[in-house]
N, C-alpha and C. Protein backbone atom coordinates (compact mmCIF):
# COMPACT_ATOMS: atom_id res chain seq x y z
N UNK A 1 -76.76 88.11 -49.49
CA UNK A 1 -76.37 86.86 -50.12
C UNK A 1 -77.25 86.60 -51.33
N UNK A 2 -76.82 86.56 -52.44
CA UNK A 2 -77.80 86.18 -53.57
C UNK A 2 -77.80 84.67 -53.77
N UNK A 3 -78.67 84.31 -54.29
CA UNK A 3 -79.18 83.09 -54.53
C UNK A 3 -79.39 83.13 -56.51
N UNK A 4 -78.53 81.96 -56.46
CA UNK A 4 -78.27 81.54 -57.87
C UNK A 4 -78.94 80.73 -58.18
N UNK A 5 -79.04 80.29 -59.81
CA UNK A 5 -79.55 78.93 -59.81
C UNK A 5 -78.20 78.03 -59.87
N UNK A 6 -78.30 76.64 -59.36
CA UNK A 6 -77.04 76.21 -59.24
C UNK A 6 -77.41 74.77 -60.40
N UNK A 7 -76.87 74.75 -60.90
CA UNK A 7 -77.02 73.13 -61.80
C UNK A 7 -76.23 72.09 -61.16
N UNK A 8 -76.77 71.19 -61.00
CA UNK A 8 -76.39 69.87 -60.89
C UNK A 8 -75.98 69.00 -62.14
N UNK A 9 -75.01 68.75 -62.53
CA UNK A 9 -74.62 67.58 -63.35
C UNK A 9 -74.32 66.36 -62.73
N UNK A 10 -74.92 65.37 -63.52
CA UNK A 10 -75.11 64.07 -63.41
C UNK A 10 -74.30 63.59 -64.13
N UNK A 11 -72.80 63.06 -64.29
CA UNK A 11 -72.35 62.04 -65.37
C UNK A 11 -72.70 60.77 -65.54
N UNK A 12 -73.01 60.66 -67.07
CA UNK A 12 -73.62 59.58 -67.39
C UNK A 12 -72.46 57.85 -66.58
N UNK A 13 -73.00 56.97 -66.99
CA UNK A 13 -71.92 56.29 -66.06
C UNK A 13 -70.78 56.25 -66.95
N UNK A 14 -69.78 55.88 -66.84
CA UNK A 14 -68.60 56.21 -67.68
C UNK A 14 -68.15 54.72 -67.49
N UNK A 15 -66.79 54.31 -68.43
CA UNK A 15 -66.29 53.02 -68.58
C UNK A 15 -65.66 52.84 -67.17
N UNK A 16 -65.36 53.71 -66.42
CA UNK A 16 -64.74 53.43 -64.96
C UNK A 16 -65.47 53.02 -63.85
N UNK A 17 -66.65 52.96 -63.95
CA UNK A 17 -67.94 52.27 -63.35
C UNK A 17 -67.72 50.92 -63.55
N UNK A 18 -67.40 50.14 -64.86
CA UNK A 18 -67.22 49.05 -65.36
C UNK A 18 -65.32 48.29 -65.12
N UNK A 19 -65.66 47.08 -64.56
CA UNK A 19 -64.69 46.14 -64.79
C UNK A 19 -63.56 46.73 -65.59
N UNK A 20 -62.47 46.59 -65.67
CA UNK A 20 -62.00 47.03 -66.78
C UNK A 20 -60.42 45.70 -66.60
N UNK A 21 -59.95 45.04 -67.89
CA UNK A 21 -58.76 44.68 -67.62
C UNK A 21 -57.81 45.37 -67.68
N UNK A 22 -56.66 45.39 -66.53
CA UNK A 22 -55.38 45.84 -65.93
C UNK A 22 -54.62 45.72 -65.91
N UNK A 23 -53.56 45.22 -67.08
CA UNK A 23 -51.93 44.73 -66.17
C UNK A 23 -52.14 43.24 -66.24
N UNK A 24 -53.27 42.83 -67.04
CA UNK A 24 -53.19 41.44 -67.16
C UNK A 24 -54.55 40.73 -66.71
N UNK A 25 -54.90 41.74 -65.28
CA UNK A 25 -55.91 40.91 -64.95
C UNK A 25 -57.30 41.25 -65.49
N UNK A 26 -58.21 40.62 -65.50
CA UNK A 26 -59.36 40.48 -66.10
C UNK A 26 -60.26 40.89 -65.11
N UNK A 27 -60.72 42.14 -65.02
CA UNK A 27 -61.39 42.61 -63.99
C UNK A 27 -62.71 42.28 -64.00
N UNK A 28 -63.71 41.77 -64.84
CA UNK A 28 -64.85 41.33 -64.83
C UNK A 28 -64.63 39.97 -63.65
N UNK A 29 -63.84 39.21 -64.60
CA UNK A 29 -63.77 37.93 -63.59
C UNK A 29 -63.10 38.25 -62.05
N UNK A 30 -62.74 38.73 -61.88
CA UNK A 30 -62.05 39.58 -60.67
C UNK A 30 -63.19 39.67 -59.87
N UNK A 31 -64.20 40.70 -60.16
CA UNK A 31 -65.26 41.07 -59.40
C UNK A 31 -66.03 40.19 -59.68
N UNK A 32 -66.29 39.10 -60.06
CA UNK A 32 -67.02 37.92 -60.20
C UNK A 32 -66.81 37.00 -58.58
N UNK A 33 -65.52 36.66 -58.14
CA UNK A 33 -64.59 35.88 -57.56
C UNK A 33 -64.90 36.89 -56.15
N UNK A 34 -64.78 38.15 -56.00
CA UNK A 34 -64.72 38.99 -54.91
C UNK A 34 -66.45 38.92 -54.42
N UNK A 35 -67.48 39.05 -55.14
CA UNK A 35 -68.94 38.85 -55.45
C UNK A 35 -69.21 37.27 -54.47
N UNK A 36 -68.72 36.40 -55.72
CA UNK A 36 -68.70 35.39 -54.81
C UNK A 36 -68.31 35.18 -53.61
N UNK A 37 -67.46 35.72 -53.23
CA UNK A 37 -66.65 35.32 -51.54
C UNK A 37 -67.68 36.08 -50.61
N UNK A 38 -68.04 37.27 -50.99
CA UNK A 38 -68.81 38.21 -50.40
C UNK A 38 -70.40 37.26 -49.59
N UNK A 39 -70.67 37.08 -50.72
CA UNK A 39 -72.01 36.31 -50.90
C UNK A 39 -72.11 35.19 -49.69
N UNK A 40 -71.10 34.10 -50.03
CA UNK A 40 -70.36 33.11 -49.34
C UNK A 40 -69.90 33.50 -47.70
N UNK A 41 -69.35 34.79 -47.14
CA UNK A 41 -68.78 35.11 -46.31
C UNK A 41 -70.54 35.45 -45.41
N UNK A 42 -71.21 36.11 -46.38
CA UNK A 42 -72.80 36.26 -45.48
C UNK A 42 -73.28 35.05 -45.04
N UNK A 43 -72.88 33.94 -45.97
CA UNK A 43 -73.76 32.59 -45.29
C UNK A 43 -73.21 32.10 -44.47
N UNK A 44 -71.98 32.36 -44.27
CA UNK A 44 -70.82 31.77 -43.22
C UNK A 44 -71.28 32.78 -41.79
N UNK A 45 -72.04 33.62 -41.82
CA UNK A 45 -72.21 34.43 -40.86
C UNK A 45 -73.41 34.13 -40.18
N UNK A 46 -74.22 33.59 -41.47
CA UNK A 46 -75.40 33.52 -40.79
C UNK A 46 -75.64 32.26 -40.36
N UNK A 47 -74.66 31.23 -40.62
CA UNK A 47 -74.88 29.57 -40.21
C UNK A 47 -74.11 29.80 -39.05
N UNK A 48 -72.86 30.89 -38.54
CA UNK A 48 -72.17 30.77 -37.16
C UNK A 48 -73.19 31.55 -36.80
N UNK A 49 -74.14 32.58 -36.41
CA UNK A 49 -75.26 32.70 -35.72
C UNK A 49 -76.38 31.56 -35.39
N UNK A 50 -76.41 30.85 -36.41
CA UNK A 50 -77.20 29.28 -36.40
C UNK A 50 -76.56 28.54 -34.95
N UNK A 51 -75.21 28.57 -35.43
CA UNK A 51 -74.47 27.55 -34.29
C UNK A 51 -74.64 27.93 -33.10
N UNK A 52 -74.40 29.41 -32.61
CA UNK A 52 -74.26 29.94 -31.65
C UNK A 52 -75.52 29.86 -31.01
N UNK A 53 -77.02 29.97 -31.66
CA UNK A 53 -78.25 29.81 -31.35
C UNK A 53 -78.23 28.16 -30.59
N UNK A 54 -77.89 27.35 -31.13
CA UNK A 54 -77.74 25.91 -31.08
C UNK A 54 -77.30 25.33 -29.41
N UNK A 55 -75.77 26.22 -29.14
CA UNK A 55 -75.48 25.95 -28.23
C UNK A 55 -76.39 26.79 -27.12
N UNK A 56 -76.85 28.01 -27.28
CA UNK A 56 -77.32 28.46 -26.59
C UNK A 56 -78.71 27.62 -25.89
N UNK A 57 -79.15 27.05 -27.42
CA UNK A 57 -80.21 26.28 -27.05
C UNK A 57 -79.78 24.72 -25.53
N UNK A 58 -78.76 24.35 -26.02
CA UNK A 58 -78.01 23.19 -25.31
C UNK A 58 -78.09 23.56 -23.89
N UNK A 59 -76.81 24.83 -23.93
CA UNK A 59 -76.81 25.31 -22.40
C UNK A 59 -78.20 25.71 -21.75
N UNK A 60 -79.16 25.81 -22.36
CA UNK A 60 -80.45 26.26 -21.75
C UNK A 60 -81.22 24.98 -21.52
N UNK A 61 -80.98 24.36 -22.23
CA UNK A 61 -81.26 22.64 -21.68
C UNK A 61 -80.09 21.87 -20.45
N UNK A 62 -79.26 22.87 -19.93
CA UNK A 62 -78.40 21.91 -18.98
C UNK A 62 -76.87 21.04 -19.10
N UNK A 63 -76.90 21.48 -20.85
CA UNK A 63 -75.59 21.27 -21.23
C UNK A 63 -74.42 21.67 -21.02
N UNK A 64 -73.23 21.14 -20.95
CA UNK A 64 -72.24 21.92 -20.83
C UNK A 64 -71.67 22.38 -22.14
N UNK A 65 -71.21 23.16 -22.26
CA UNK A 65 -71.20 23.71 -23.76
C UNK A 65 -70.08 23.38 -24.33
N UNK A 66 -69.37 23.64 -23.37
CA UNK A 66 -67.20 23.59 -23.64
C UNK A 66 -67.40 22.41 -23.99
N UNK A 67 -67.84 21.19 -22.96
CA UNK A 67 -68.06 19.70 -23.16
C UNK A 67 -68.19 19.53 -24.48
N UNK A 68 -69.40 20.27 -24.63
CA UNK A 68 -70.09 19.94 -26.70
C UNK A 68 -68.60 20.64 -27.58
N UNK A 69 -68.22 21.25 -27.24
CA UNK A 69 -67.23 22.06 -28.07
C UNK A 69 -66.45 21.35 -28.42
N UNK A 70 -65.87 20.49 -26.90
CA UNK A 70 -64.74 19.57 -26.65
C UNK A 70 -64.73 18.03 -27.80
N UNK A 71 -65.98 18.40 -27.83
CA UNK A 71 -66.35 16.48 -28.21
C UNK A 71 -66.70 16.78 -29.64
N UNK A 72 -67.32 18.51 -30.22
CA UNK A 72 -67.10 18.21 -31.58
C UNK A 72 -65.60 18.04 -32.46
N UNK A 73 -64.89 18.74 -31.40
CA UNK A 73 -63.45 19.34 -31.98
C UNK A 73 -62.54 17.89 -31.88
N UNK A 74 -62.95 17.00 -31.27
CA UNK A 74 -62.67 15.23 -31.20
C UNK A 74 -62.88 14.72 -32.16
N UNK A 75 -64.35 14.54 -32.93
CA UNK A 75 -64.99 13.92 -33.81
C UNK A 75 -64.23 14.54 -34.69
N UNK A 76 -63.86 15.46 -34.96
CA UNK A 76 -63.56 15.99 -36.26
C UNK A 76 -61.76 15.15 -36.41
N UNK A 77 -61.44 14.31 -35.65
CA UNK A 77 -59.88 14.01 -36.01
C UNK A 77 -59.96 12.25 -35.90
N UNK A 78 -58.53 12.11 -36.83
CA UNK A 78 -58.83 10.57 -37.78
C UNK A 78 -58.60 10.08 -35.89
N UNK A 79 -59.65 8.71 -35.96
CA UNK A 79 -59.46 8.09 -34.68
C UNK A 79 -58.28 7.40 -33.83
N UNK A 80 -57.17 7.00 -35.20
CA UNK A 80 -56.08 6.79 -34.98
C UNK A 80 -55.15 7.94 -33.85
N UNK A 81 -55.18 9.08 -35.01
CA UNK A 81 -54.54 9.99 -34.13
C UNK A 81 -55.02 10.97 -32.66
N UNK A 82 -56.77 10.60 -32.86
CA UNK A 82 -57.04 10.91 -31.60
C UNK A 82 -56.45 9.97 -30.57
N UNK A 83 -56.21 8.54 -30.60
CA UNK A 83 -55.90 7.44 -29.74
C UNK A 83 -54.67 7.96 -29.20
N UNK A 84 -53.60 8.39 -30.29
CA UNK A 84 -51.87 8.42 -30.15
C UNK A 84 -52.33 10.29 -29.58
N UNK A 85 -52.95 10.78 -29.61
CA UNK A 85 -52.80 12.47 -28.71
C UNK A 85 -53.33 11.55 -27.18
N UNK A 86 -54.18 10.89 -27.23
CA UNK A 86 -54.78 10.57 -25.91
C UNK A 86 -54.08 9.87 -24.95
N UNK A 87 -52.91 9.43 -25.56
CA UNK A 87 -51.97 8.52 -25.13
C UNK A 87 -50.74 8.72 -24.33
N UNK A 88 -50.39 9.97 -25.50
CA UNK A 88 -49.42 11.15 -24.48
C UNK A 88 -49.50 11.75 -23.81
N UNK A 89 -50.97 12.45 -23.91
CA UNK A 89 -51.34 12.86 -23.22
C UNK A 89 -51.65 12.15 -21.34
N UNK A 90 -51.52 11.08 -21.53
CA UNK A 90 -51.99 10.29 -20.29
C UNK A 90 -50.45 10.02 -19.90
N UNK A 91 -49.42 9.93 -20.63
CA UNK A 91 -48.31 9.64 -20.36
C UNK A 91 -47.71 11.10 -19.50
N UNK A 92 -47.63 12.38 -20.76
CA UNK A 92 -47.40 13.58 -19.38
C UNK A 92 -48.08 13.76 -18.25
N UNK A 93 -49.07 13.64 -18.10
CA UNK A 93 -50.02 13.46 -16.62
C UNK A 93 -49.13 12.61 -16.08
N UNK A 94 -49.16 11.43 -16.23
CA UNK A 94 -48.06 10.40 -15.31
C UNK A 94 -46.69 11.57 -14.90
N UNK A 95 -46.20 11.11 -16.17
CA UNK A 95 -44.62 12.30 -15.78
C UNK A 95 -45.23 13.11 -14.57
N UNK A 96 -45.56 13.84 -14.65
CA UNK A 96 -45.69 15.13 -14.02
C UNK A 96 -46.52 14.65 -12.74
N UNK A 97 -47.18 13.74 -12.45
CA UNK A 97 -48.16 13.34 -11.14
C UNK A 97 -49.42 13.41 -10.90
N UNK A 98 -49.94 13.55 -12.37
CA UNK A 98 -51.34 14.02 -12.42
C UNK A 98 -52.13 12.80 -12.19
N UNK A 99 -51.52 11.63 -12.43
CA UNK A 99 -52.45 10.55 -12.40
C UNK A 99 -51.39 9.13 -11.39
């Protein structure tokens, strides 16, 4: 088996490395927008690890967790329409014999 010298070429970076506009779209701003979400999607990851720490912390204090789940996913709706879900809700229980 002989042994050559073998060269390696390196291409310099070329315009296809770079953004380029396409068909209309503006690929700089493109990868600007994709950059951003990226960025954005890490902090969204690392504040639902936050949360998840949180409850963990709760349930390790004696909490019920679903409970906390239950009661943020409440707070988050106009009080009106929590009243009128809570309402029917008490009404099918009747129907049905729950209460």
């Amino acid at each position: 088996m002989e042994n050559g010298n073998v060269t390696q070429f390196q291409s310099a970076p070329s315009q296809d490395d770079q953004p380029q506009d396409v068909g209309g779209v503006a690929g700089a701003r493109l990868k600007s927008f994709i950059e951003r979400i990226e960025r954005l999607e890490e902090e969204k990851a690392a504040i639902a690890s936050d949360i998840k720490d949180v409850y963990a912390e709760a349930k390790g204090t004696g909490f019920d967790t679903k409970t906390i789940r239950k009661i943020i996913s409440l707070r988050k709706v106009d009080t009106e329409k929590r009243r009128e879900a809570d309402e029917i809700l008490d009404l099918y229980k009747s129907a049905i014999g729950m209460e």
